[in-house]
C-alpha atoms as a PDB file:
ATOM      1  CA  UNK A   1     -45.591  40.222 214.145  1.00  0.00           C
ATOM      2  CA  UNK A   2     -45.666  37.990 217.189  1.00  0.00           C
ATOM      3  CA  UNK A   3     -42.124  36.617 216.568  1.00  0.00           C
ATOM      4  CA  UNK A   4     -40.635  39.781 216.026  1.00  0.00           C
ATOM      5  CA  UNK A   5     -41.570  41.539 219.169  1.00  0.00           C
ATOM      6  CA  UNK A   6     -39.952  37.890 220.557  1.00  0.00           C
ATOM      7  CA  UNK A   7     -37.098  39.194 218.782  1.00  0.00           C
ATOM      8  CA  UNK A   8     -37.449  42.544 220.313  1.00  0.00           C
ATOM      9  CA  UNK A   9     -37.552  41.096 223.816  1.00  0.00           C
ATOM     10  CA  UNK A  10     -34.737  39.230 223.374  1.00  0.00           C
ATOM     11  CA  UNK A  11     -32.485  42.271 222.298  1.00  0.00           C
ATOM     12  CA  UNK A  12     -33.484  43.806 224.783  1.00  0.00           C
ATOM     13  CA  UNK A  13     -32.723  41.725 227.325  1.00  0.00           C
ATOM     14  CA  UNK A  14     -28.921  41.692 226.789  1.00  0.00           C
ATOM     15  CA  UNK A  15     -29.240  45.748 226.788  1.00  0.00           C
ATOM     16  CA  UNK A  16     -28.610  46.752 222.869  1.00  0.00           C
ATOM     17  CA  UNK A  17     -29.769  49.578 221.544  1.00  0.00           C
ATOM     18  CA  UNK A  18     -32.229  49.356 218.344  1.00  0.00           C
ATOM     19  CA  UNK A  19     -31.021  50.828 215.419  1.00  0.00           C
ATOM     20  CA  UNK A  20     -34.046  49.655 213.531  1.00  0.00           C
ATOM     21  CA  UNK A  21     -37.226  47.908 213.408  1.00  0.00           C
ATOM     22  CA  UNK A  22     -38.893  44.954 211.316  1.00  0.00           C
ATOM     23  CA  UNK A  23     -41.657  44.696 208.904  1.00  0.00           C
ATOM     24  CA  UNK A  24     -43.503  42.068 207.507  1.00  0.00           C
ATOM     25  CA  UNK A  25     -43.414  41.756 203.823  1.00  0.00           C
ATOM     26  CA  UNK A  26     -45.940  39.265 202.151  1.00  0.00           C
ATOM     27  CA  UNK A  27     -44.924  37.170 199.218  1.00  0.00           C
ATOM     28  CA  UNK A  28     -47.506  34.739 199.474  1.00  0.00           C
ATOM     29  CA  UNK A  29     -49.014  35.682 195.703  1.00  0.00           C
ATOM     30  CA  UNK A  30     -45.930  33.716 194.819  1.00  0.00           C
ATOM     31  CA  UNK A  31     -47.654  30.108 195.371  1.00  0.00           C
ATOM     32  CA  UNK A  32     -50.627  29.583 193.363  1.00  0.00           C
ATOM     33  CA  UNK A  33     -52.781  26.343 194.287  1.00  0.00           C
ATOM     34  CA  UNK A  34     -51.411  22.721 195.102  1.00  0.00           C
ATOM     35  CA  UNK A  35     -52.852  20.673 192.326  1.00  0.00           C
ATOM     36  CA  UNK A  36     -54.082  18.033 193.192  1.00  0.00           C
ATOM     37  CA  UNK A  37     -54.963  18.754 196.757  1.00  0.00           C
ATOM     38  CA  UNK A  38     -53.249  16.412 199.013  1.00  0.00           C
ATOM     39  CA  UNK A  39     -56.168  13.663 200.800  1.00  0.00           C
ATOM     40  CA  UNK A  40     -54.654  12.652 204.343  1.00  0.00           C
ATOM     41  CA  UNK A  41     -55.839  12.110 207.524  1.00  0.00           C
ATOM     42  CA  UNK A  42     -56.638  15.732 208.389  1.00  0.00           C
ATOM     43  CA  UNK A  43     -58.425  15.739 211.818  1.00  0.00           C
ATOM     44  CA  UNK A  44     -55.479  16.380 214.054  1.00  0.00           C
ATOM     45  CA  UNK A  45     -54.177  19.359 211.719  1.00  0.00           C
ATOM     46  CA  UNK A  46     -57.680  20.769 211.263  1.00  0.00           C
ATOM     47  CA  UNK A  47     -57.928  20.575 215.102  1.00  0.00           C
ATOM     48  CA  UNK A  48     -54.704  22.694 215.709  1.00  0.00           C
ATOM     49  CA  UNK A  49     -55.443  25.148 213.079  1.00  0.00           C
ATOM     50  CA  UNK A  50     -58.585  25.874 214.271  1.00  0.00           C
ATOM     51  CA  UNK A  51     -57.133  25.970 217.681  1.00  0.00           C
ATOM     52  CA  UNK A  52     -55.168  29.052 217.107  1.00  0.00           C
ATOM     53  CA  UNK A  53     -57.720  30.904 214.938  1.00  0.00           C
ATOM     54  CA  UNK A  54     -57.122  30.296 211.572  1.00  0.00           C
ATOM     55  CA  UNK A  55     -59.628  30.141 209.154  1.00  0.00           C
ATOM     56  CA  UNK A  56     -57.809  26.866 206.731  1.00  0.00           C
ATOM     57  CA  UNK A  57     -59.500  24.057 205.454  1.00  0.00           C
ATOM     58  CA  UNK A  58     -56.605  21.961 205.231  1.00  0.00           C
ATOM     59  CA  UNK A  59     -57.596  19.510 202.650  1.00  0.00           C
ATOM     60  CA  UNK A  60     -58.799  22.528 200.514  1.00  0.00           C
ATOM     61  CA  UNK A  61     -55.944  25.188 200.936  1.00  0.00           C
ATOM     62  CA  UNK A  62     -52.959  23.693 200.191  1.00  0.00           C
ATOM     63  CA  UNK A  63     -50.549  25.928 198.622  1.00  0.00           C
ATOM     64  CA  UNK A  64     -47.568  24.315 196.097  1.00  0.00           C
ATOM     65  CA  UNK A  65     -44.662  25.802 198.261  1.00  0.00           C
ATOM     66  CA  UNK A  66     -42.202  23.150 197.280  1.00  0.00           C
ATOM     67  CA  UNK A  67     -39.895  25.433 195.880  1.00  0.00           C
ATOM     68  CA  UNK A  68     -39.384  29.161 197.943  1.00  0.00           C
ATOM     69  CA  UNK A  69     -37.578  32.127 195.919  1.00  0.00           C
ATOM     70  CA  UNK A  70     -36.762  35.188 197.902  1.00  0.00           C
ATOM     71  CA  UNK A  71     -36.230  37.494 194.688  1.00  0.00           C
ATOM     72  CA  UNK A  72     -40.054  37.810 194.785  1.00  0.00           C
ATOM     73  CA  UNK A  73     -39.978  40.140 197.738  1.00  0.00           C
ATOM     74  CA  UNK A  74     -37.879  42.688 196.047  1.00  0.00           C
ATOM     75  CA  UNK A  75     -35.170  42.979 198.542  1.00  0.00           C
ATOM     76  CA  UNK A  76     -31.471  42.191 198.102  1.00  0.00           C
ATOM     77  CA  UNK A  77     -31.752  40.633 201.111  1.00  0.00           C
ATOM     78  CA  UNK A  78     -34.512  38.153 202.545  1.00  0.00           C
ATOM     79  CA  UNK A  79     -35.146  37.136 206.089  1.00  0.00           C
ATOM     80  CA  UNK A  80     -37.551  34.610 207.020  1.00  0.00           C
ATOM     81  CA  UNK A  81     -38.138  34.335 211.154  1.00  0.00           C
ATOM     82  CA  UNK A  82     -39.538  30.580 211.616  1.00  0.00           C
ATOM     83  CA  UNK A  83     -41.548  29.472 214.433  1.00  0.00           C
ATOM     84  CA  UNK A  84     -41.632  25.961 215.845  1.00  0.00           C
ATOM     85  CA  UNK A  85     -45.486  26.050 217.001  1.00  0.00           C
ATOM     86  CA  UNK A  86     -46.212  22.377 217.887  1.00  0.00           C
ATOM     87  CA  UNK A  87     -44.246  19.396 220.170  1.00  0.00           C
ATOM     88  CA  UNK A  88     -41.546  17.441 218.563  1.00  0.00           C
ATOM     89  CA  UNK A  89     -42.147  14.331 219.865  1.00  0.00           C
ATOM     90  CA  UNK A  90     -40.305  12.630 217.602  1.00  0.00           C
ATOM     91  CA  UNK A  91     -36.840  14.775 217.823  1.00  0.00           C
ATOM     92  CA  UNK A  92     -36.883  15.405 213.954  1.00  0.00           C
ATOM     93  CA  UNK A  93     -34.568  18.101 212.597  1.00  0.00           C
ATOM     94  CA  UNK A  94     -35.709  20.989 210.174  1.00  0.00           C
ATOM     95  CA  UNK A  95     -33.682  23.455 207.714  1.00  0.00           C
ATOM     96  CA  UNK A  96     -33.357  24.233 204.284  1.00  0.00           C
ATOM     97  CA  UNK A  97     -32.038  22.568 201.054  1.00  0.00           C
ATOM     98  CA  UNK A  98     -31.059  24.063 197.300  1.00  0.00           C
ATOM     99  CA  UNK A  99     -33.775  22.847 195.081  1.00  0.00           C
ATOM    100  CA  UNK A 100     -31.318  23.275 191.827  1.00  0.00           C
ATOM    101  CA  UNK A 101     -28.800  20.634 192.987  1.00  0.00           C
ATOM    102  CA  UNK A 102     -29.759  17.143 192.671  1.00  0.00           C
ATOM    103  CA  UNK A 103     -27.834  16.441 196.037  1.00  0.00           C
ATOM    104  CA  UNK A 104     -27.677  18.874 198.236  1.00  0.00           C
ATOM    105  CA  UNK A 105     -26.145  19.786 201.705  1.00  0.00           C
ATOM    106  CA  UNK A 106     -28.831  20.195 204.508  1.00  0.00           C
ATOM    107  CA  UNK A 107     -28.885  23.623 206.123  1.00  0.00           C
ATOM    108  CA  UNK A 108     -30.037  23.010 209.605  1.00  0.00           C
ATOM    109  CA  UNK A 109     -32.491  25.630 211.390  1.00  0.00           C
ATOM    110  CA  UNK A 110     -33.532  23.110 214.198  1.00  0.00           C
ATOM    111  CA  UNK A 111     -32.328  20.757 215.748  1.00  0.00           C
ATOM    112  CA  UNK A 112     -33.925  17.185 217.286  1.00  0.00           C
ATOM    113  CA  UNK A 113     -33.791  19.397 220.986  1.00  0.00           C
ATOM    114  CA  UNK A 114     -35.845  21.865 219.763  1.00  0.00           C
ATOM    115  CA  UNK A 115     -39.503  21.889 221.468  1.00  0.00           C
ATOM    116  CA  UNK A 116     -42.417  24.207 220.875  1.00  0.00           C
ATOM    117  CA  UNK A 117     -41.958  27.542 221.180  1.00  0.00           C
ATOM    118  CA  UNK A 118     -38.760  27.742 219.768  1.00  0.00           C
ATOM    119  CA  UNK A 119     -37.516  30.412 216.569  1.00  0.00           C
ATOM    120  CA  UNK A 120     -35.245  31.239 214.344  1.00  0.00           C
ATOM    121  CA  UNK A 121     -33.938  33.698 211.874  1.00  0.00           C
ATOM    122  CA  UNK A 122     -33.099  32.465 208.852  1.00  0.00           C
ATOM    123  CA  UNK A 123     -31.248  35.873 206.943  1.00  0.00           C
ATOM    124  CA  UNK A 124     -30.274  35.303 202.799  1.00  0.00           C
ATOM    125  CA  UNK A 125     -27.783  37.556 201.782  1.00  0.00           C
ATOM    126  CA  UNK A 126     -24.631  37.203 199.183  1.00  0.00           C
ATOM    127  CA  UNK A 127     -25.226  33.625 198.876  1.00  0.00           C
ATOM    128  CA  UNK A 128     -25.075  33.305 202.422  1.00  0.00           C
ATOM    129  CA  UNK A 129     -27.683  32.126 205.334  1.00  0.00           C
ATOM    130  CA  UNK A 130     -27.251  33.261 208.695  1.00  0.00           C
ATOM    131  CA  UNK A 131     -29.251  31.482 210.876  1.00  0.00           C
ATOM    132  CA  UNK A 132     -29.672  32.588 214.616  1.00  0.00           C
ATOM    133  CA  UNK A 133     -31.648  30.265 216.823  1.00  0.00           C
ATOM    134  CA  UNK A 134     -33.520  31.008 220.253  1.00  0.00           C
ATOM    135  CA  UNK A 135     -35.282  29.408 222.810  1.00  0.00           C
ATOM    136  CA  UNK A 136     -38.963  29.555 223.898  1.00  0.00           C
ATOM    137  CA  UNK A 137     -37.728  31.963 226.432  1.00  0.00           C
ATOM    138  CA  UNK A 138     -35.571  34.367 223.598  1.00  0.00           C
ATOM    139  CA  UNK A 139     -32.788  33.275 225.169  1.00  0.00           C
ATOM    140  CA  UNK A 140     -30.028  32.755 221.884  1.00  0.00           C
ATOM    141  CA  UNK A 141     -28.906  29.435 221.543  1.00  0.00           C
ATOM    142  CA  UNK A 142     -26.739  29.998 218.504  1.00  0.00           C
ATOM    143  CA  UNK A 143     -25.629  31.225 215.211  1.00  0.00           C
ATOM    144  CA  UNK A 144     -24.243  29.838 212.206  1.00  0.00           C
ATOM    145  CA  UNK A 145     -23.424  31.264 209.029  1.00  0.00           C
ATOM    146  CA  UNK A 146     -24.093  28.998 205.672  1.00  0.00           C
ATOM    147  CA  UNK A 147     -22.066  29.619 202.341  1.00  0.00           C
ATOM    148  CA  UNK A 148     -23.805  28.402 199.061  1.00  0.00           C
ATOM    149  CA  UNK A 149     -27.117  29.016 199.851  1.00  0.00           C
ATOM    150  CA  UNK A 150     -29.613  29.963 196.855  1.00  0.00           C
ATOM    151  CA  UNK A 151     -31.827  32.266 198.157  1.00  0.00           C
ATOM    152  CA  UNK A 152     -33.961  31.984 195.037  1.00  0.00           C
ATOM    153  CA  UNK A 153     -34.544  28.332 194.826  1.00  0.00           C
ATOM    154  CA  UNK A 154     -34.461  26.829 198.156  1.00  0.00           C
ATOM    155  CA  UNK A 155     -36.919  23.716 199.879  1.00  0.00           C
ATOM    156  CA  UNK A 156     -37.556  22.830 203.730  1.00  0.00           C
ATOM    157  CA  UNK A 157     -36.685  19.135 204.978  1.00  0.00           C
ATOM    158  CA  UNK A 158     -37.264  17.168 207.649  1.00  0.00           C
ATOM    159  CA  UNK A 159     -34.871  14.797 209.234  1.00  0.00           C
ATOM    160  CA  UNK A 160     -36.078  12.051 211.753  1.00  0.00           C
ATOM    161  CA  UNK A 161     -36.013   8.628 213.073  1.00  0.00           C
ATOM    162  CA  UNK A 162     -37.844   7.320 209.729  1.00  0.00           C
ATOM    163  CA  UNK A 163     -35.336   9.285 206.867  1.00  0.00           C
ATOM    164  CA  UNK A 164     -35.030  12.389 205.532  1.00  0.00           C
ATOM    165  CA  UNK A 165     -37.715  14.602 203.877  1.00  0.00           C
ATOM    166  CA  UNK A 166     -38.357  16.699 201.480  1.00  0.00           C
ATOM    167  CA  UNK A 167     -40.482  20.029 200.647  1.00  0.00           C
ATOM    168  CA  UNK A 168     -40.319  18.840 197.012  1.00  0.00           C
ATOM    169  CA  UNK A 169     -42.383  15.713 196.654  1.00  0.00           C
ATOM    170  CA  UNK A 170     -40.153  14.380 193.640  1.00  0.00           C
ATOM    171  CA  UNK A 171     -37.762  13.876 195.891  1.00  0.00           C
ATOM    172  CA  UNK A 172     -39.978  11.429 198.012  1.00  0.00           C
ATOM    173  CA  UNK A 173     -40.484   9.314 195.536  1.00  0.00           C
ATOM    174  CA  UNK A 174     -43.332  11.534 194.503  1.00  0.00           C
ATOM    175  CA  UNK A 175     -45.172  11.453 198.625  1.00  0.00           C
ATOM    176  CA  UNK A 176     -45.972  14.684 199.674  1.00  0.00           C
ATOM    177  CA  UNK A 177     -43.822  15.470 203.028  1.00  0.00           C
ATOM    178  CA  UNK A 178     -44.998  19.259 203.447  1.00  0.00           C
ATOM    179  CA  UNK A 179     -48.192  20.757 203.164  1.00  0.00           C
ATOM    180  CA  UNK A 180     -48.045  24.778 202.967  1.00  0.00           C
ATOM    181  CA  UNK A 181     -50.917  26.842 204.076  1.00  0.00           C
ATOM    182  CA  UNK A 182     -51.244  30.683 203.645  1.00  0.00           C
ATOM    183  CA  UNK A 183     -52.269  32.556 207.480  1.00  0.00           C
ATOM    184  CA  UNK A 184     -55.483  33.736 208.041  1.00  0.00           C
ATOM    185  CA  UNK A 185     -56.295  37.353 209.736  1.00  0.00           C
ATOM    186  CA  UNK A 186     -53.745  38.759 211.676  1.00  0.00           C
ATOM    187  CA  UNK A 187     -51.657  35.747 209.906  1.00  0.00           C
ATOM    188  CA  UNK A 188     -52.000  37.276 206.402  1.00  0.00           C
ATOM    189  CA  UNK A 189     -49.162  36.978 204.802  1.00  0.00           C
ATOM    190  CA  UNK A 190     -47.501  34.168 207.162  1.00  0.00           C
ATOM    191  CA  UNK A 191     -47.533  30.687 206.045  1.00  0.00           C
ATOM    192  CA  UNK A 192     -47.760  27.456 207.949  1.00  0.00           C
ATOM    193  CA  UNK A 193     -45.524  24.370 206.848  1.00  0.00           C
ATOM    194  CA  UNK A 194     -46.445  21.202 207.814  1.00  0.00           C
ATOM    195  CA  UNK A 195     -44.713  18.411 207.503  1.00  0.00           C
ATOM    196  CA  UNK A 196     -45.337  14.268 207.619  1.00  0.00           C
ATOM    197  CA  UNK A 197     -42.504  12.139 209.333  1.00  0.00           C
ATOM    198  CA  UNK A 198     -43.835   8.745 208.396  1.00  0.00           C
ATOM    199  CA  UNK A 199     -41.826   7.203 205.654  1.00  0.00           C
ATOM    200  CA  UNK A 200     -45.172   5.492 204.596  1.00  0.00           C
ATOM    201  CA  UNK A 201     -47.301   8.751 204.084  1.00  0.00           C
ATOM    202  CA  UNK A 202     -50.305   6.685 202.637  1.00  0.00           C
ATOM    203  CA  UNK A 203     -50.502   4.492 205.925  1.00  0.00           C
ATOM    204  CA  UNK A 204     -49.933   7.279 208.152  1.00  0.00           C
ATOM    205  CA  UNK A 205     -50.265  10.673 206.750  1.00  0.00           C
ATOM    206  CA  UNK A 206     -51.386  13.254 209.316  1.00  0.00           C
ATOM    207  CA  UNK A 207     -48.970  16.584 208.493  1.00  0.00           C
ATOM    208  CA  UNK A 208     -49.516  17.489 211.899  1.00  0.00           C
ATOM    209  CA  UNK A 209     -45.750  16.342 213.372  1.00  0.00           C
ATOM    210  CA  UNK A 210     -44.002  18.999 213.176  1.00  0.00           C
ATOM    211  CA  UNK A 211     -45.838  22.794 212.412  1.00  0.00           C
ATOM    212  CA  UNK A 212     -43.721  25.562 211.687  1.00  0.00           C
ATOM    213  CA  UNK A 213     -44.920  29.037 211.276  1.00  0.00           C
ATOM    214  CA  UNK A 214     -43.036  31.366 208.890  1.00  0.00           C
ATOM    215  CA  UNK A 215     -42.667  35.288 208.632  1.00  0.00           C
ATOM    216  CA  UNK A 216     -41.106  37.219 206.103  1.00  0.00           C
ATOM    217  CA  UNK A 217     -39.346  40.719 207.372  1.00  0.00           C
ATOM    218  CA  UNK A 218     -36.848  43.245 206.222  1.00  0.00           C
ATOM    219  CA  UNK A 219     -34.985  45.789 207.776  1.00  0.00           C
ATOM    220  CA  UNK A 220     -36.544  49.473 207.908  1.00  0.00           C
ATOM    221  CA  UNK A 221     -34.085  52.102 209.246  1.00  0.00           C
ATOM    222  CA  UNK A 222     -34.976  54.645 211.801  1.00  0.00           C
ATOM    223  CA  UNK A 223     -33.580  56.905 214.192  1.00  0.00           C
ATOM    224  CA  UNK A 224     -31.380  55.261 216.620  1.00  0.00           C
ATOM    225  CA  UNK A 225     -33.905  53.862 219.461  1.00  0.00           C
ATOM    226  CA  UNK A 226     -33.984  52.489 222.860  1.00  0.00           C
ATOM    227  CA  UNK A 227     -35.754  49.759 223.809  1.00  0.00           C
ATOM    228  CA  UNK A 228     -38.446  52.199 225.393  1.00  0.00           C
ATOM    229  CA  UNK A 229     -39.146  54.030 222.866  1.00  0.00           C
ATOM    230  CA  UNK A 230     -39.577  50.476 220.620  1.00  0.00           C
ATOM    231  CA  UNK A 231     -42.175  49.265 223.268  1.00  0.00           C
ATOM    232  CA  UNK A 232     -43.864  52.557 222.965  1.00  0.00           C
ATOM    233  CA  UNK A 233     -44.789  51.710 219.145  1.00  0.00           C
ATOM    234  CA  UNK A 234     -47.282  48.795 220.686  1.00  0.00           C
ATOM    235  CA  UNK A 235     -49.436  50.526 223.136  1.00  0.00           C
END
């Protein structure tokens, strides 16, 4: 839970006190296999997987996450906390759609600024998404509350210098913009999503422009808690 502990820090930085903790909930039986596997030019992603110890063969492993539902973790209410993990050289812009409208408003999550290192919490509730965002340092750069959000049938895009893109491939003319992988040991249960800012993803099809990891948590109540007694839980 390497972004929650972020999370953590940066609570405790502006001196709350905890009311409760965070665990990490898998739903990742909820995306069977991508059929057909996506072929691309996979050497740069295979590089930076294997860089930070996953076990993913990424021409292989490909998971059909075009479509995310939140009802499958059993909670009323779904958080997701979403890591930007690589450079953004090319100052795209990432957040979430509804799948079930044929035009929908973009939710953002990042924006162009963002660089590496970066998170957010993305929080479904009520029809609503709160997003929080922070800097590499945990340092909160914002918050802004969406209305009409469907928790239960909701894509990722990507906005950039060459269009806008799509989780769901129909809507790319039928190009695959976002390749999901499931983590590997102590990223069970996380996913990677990967996505491909060239509008002509046959020419130049890497999936390695912008990598986001994603967690799924919910709240667990405890005791009320200082920040001492949290970091105690990790020795």
């Amino acid at each position: 839970m390497g972004m929650a502990r972020t999370l953590f820090r940066s609570l405790a930085a502006t001196g709350l006190t905890l009311s409760f903790l965070v665990a990490s909930v898998s739903i990742a039986s909820a995306f069977p296999p991508r059929v057909p596997q996506v072929v691309f030019a996979d050497a740069g992603l295979q590089g930076y997987l294997n860089g930070v110890g996953e076990s993913i063969n990424v021409l292989t492993d490909q998971v059909d996450a075009q479509v995310w539902d939140a009802s499958v973790s059993g909670n009323a209410t779904f958080t997701l906390m979403i890591e930007l993990t690589t450079p953004n050289a090319a100052n795209n812009a990432i957040g979430v759609y509804n799948t079930t409208m044929p035009v929908s408003p973009l939710f953002n999550l990042f924006p162009g600024t963002a660089t590496a290192g970066w998170f957010a919490t993305a929080h479904f509730a009520g029809g609503t998404l709160r997003v929080t965002l922070y800097d590499n340092n945990a340092v909160i750069q914002g918050q802004i509350m969406y209305p009409g959000v469907n928790a239960n049938a909701f894509g990722f895009y990507l906005v950039g210098p060459s269009g806008t893109f799509y989780s769901e491939d129909y809507r790319n003319s039928g190009n695959p913009h976002a390749l999901t992988y499931l983590g590997t040991g102590p990223n069970g249960g996380n996913w990677w999503e990967c996505f491909e800012d060239s509008r002509d993803a046959t020419v130049d099809a890497d999936f390695d422009d912008v990598v986001l990891m994603l967690e799924s948590v919910v709240p667990v109540p405890t005791n009320m808690s200082t920040w001492g007694m949290v970091k105690r839980l990790y020795r």
